[in-house]
PDB file of N, CA and C in Angstrom:
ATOM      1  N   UNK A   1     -18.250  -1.487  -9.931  1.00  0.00           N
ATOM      2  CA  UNK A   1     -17.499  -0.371  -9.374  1.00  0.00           C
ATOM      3  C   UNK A   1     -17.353  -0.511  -7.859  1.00  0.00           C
ATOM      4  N   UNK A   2     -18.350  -1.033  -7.058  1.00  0.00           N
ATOM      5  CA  UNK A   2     -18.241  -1.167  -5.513  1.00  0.00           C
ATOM      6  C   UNK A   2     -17.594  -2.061  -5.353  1.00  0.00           C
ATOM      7  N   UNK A   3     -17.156  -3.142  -6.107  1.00  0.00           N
ATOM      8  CA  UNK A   3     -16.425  -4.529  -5.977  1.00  0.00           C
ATOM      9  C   UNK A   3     -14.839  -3.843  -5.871  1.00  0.00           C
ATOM     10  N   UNK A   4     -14.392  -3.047  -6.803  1.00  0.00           N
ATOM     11  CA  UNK A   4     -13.439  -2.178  -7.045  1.00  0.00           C
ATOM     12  C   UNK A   4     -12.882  -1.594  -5.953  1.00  0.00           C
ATOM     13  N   UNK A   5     -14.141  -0.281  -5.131  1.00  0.00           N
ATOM     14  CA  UNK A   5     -13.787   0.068  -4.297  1.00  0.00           C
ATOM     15  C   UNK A   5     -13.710  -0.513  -3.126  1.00  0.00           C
ATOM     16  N   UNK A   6     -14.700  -1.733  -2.887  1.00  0.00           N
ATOM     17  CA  UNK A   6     -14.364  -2.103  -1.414  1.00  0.00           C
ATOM     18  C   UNK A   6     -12.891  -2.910  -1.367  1.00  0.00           C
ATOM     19  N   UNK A   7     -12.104  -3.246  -2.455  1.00  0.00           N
ATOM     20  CA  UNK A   7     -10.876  -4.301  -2.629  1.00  0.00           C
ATOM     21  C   UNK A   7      -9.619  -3.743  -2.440  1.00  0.00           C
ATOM     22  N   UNK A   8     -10.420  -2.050  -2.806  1.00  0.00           N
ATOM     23  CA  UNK A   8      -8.897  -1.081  -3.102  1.00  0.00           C
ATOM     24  C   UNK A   8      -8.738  -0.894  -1.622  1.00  0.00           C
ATOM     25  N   UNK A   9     -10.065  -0.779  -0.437  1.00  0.00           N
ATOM     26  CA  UNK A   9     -10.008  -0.942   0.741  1.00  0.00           C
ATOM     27  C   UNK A   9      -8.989  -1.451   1.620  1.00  0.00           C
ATOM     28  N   UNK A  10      -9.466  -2.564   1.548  1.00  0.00           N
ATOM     29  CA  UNK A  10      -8.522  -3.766   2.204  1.00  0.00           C
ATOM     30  C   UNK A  10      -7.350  -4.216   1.406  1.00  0.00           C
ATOM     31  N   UNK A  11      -6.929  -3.468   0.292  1.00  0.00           N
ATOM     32  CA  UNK A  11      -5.633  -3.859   0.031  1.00  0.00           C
ATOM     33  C   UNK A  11      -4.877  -2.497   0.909  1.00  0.00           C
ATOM     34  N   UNK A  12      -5.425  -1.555   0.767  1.00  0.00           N
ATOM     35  CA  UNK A  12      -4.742  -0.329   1.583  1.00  0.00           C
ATOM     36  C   UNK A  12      -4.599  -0.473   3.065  1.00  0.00           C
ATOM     37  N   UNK A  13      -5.601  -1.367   3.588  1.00  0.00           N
ATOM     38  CA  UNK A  13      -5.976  -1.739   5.383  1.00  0.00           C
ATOM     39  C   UNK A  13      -4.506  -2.451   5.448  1.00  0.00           C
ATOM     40  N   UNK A  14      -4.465  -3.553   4.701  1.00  0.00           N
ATOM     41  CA  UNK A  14      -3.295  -4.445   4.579  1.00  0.00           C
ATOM     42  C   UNK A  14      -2.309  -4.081   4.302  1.00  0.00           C
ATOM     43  N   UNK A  15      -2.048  -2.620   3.772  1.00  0.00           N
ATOM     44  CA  UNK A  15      -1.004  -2.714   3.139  1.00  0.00           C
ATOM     45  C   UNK A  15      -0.372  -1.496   4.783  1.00  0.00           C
ATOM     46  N   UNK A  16      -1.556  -1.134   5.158  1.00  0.00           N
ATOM     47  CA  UNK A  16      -1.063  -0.453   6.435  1.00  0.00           C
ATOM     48  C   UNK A  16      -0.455  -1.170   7.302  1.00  0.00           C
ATOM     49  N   UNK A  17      -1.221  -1.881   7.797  1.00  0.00           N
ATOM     50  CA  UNK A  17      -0.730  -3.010   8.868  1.00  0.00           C
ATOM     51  C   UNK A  17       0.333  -3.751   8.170  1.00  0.00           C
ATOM     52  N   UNK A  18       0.731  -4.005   7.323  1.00  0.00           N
ATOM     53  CA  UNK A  18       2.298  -4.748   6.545  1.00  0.00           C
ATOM     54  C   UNK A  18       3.149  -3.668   6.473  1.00  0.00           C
ATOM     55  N   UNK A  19       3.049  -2.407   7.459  1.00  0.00           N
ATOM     56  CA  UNK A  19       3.731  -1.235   7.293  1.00  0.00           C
ATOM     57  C   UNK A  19       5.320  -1.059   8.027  1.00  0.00           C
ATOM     58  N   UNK A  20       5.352  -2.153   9.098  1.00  0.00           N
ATOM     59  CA  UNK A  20       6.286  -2.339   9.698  1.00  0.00           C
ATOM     60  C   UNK A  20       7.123  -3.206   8.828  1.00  0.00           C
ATOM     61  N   UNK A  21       6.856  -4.438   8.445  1.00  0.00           N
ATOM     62  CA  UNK A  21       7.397  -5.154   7.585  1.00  0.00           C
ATOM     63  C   UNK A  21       7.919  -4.816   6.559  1.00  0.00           C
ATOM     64  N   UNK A  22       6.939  -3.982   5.361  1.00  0.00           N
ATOM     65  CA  UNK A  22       7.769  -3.197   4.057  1.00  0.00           C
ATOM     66  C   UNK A  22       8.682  -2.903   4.606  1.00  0.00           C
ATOM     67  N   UNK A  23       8.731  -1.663   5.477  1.00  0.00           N
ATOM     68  CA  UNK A  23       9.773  -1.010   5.732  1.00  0.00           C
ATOM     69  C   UNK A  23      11.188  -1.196   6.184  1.00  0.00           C
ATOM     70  N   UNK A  24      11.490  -2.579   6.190  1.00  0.00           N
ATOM     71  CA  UNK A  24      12.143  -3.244   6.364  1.00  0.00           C
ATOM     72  C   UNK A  24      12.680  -3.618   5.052  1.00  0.00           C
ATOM     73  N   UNK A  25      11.776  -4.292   3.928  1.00  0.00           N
ATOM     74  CA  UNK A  25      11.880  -4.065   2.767  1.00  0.00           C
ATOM     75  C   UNK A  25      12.537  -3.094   2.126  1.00  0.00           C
ATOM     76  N   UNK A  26      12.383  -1.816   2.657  1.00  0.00           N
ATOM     77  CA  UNK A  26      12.688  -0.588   1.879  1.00  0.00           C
ATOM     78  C   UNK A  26      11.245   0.145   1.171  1.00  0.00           C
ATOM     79  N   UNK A  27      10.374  -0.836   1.166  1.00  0.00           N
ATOM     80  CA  UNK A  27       8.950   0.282   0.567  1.00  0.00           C
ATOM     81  C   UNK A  27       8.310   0.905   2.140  1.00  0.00           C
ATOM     82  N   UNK A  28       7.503   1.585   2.040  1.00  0.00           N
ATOM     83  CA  UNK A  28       6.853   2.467   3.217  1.00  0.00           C
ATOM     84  C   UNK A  28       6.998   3.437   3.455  1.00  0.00           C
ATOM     85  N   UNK A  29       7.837   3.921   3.057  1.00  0.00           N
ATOM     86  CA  UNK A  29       8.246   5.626   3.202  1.00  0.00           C
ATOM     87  C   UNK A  29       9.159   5.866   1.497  1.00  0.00           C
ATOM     88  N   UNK A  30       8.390   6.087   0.858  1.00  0.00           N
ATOM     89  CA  UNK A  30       8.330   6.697  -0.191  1.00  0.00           C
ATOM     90  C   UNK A  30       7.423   8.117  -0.476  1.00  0.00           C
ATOM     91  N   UNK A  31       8.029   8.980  -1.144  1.00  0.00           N
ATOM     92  CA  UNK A  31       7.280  10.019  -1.187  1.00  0.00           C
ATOM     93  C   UNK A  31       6.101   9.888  -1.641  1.00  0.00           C
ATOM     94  N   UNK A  32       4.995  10.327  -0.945  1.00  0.00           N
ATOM     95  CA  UNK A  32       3.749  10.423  -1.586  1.00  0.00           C
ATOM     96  C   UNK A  32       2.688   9.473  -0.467  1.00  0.00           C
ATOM     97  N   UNK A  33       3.359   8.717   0.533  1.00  0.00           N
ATOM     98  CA  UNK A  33       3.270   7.845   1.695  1.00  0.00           C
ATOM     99  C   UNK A  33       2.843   9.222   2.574  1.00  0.00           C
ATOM    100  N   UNK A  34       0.965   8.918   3.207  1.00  0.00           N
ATOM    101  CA  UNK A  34       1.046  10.217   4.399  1.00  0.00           C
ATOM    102  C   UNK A  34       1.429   9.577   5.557  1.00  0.00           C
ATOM    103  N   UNK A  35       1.904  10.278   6.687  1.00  0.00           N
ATOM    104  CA  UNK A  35       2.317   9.587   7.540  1.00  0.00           C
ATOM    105  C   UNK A  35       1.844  10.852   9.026  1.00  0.00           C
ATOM    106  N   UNK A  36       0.789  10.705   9.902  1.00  0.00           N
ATOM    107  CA  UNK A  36       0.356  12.139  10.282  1.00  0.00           C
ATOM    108  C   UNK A  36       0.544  11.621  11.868  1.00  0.00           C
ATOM    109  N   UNK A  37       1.339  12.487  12.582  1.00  0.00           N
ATOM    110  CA  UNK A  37       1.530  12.370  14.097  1.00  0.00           C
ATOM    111  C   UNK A  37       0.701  13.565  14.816  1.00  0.00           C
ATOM    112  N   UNK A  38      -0.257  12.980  15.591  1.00  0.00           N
ATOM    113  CA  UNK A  38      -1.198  14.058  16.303  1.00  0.00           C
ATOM    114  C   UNK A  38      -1.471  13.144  18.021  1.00  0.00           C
ATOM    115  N   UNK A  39      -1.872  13.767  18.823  1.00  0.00           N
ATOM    116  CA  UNK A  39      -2.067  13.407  20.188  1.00  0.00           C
ATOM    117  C   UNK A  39      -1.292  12.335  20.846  1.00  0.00           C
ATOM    118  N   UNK A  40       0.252  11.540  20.131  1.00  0.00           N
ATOM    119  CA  UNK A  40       0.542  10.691  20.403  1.00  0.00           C
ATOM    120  C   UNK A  40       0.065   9.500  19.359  1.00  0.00           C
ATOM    121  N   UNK A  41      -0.902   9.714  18.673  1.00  0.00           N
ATOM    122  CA  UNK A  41      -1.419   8.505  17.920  1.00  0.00           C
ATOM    123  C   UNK A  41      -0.808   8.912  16.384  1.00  0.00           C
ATOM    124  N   UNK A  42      -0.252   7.513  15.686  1.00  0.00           N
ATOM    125  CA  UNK A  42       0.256   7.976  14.311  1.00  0.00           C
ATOM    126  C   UNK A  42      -0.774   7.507  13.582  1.00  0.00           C
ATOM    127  N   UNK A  43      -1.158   7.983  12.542  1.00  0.00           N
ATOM    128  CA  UNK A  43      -1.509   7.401  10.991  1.00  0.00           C
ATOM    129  C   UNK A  43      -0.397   7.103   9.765  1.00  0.00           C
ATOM    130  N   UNK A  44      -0.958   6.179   9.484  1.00  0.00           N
ATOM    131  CA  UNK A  44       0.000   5.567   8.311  1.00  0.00           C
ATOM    132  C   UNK A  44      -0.837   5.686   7.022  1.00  0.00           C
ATOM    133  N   UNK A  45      -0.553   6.106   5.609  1.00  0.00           N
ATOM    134  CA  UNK A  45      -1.209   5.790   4.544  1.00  0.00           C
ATOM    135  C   UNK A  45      -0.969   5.816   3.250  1.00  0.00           C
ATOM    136  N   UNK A  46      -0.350   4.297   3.354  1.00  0.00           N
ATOM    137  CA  UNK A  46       0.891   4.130   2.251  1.00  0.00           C
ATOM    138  C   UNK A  46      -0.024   4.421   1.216  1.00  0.00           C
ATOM    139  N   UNK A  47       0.171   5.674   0.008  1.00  0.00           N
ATOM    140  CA  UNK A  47      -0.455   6.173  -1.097  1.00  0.00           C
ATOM    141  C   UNK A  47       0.427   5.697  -2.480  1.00  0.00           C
ATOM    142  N   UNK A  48       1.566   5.863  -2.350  1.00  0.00           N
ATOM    143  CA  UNK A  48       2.407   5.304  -2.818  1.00  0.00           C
ATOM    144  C   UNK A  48       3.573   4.252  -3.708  1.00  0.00           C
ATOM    145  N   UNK A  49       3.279   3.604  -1.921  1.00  0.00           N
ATOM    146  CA  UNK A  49       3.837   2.017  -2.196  1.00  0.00           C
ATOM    147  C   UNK A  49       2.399   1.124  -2.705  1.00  0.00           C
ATOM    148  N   UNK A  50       1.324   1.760  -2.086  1.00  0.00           N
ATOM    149  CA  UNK A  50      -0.073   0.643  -3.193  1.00  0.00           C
ATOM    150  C   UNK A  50       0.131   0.824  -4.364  1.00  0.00           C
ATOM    151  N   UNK A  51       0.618   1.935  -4.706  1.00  0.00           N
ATOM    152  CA  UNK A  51       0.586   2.369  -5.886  1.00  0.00           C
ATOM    153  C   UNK A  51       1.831   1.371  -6.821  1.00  0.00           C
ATOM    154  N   UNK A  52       3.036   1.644  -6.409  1.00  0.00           N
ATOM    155  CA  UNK A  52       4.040   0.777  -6.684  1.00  0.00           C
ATOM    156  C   UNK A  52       4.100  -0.947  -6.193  1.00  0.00           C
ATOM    157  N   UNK A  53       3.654  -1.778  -5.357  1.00  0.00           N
ATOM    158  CA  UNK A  53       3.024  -2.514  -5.416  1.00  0.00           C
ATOM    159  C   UNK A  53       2.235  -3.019  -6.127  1.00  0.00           C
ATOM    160  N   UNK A  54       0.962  -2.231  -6.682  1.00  0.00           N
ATOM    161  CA  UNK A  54       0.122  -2.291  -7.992  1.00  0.00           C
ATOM    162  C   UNK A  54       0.786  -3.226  -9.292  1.00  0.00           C
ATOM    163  N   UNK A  55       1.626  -1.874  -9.680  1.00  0.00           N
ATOM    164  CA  UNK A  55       2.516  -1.793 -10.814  1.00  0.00           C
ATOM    165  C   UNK A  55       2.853  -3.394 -10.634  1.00  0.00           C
ATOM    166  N   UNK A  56       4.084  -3.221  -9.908  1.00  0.00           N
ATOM    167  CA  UNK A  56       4.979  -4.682  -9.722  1.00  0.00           C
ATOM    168  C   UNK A  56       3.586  -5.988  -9.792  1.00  0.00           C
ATOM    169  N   UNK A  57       2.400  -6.218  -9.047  1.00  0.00           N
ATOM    170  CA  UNK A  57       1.385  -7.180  -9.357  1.00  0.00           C
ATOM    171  C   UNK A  57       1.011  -7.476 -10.514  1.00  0.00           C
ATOM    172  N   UNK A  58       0.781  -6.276 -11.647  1.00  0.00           N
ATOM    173  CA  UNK A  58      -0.199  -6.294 -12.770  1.00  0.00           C
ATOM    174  C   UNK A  58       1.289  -6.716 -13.302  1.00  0.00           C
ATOM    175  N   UNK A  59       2.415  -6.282 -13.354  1.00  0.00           N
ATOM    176  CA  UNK A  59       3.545  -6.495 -14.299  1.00  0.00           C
ATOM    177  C   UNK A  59       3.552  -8.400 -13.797  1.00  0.00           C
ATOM    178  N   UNK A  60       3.836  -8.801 -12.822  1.00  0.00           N
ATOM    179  CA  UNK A  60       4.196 -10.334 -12.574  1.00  0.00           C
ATOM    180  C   UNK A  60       2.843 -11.143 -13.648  1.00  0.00           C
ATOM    181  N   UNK A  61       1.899 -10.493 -13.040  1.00  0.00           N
ATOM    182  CA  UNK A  61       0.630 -11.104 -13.544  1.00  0.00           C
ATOM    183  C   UNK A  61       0.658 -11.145 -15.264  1.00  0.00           C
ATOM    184  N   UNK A  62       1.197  -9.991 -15.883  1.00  0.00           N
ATOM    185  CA  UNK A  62       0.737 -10.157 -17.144  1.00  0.00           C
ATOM    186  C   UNK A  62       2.216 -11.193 -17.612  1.00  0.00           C
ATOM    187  N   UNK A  63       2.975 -11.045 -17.291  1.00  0.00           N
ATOM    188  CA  UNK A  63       4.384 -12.057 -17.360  1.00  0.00           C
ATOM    189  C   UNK A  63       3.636 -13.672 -17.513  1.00  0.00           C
ATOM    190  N   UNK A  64       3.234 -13.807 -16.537  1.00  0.00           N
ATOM    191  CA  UNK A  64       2.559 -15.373 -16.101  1.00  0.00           C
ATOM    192  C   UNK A  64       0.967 -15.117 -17.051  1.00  0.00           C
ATOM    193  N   UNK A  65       0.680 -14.608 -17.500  1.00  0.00           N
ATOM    194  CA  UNK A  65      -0.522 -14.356 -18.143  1.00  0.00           C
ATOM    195  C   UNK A  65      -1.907 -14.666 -17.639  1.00  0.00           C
ATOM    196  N   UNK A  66      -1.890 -14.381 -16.590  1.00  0.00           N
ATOM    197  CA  UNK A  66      -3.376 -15.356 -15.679  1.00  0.00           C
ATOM    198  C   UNK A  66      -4.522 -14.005 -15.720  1.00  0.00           C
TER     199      UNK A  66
END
Protein backbone atom coordinates (compact mmCIF):
# COMPACT_ATOMS: atom_id res chain seq x y z
CA UNK A 1 0.00 0.00 0.00
CA UNK A 2 2.95 2.62 0.73
CA UNK A 3 4.58 1.53 -2.59
CA UNK A 4 1.11 2.71 -4.07
CA UNK A 5 1.02 5.79 -2.28
CA UNK A 6 4.43 7.09 -2.52
CA UNK A 7 4.15 6.47 -6.77
CA UNK A 8 0.72 8.13 -6.87
CA UNK A 9 3.09 10.98 -5.36
CA UNK A 10 5.46 11.59 -7.87
CA UNK A 11 3.29 10.81 -10.66
CA UNK A 12 1.13 13.88 -9.42
CA UNK A 13 4.69 16.01 -8.60
CA UNK A 14 5.32 15.23 -12.36
CA UNK A 15 2.38 15.59 -13.62
CA UNK A 16 2.46 19.24 -11.99
CA UNK A 17 5.58 20.34 -13.26
CA UNK A 18 4.53 18.82 -17.02
CA UNK A 19 1.74 21.42 -16.36
CA UNK A 20 2.92 23.92 -18.78
CA UNK A 21 3.50 21.41 -21.43
CA UNK A 22 -0.01 19.41 -21.21
CA UNK A 23 -1.51 22.45 -21.59
CA UNK A 24 -0.36 22.94 -24.66
CA UNK A 25 -1.57 19.51 -25.32
CA UNK A 26 -4.98 20.49 -24.35
CA UNK A 27 -4.96 18.37 -20.90
CA UNK A 28 -4.42 20.69 -17.66
CA UNK A 29 -7.33 22.49 -17.24
CA UNK A 30 -10.00 20.13 -17.21
CA UNK A 31 -12.66 20.27 -14.75
CA UNK A 32 -11.87 18.80 -11.59
CA UNK A 33 -7.98 20.30 -12.07
CA UNK A 34 -7.50 22.70 -8.62
CA UNK A 35 -5.80 25.53 -9.62
CA UNK A 36 -5.54 28.13 -6.30
CA UNK A 37 -4.10 31.84 -6.69
CA UNK A 38 -3.18 33.36 -3.22
CA UNK A 39 -0.28 36.01 -2.31
CA UNK A 40 0.93 36.04 -5.89
CA UNK A 41 1.98 32.35 -5.65
CA UNK A 42 -0.18 29.75 -7.81
CA UNK A 43 -0.87 26.09 -7.03
CA UNK A 44 -1.48 23.66 -9.59
CA UNK A 45 -3.23 20.17 -8.94
CA UNK A 46 -3.98 18.36 -11.86
CA UNK A 47 -6.83 15.90 -10.11
CA UNK A 48 -8.16 15.18 -13.21
CA UNK A 49 -5.86 14.88 -16.02
CA UNK A 50 -3.91 12.03 -13.52
CA UNK A 51 -6.91 10.74 -13.55
CA UNK A 52 -7.41 10.70 -17.41
CA UNK A 53 -3.86 10.04 -18.05
CA UNK A 54 -4.34 6.90 -15.80
CA UNK A 55 -7.12 5.64 -17.95
CA UNK A 56 -5.26 6.29 -21.37
CA UNK A 57 -1.84 4.23 -19.54
CA UNK A 58 -3.75 1.16 -18.18
CA UNK A 59 -5.81 1.20 -21.67
CA UNK A 60 -2.22 1.30 -23.95
CA UNK A 61 -0.83 -1.14 -21.43
CA UNK A 62 -3.52 -3.72 -21.50
CA UNK A 63 -3.55 -3.32 -25.60
CA UNK A 64 0.31 -4.31 -25.57
CA UNK A 65 -0.41 -6.74 -22.70
CA UNK A 66 2.73 -6.15 -20.46
Amino acid sequence: MLKWLATLAVVLFVLGLAGPWLSRLGLGRLPGDVSVQRRGRGFYFPVATSIVLSLLLMLILRVLRI
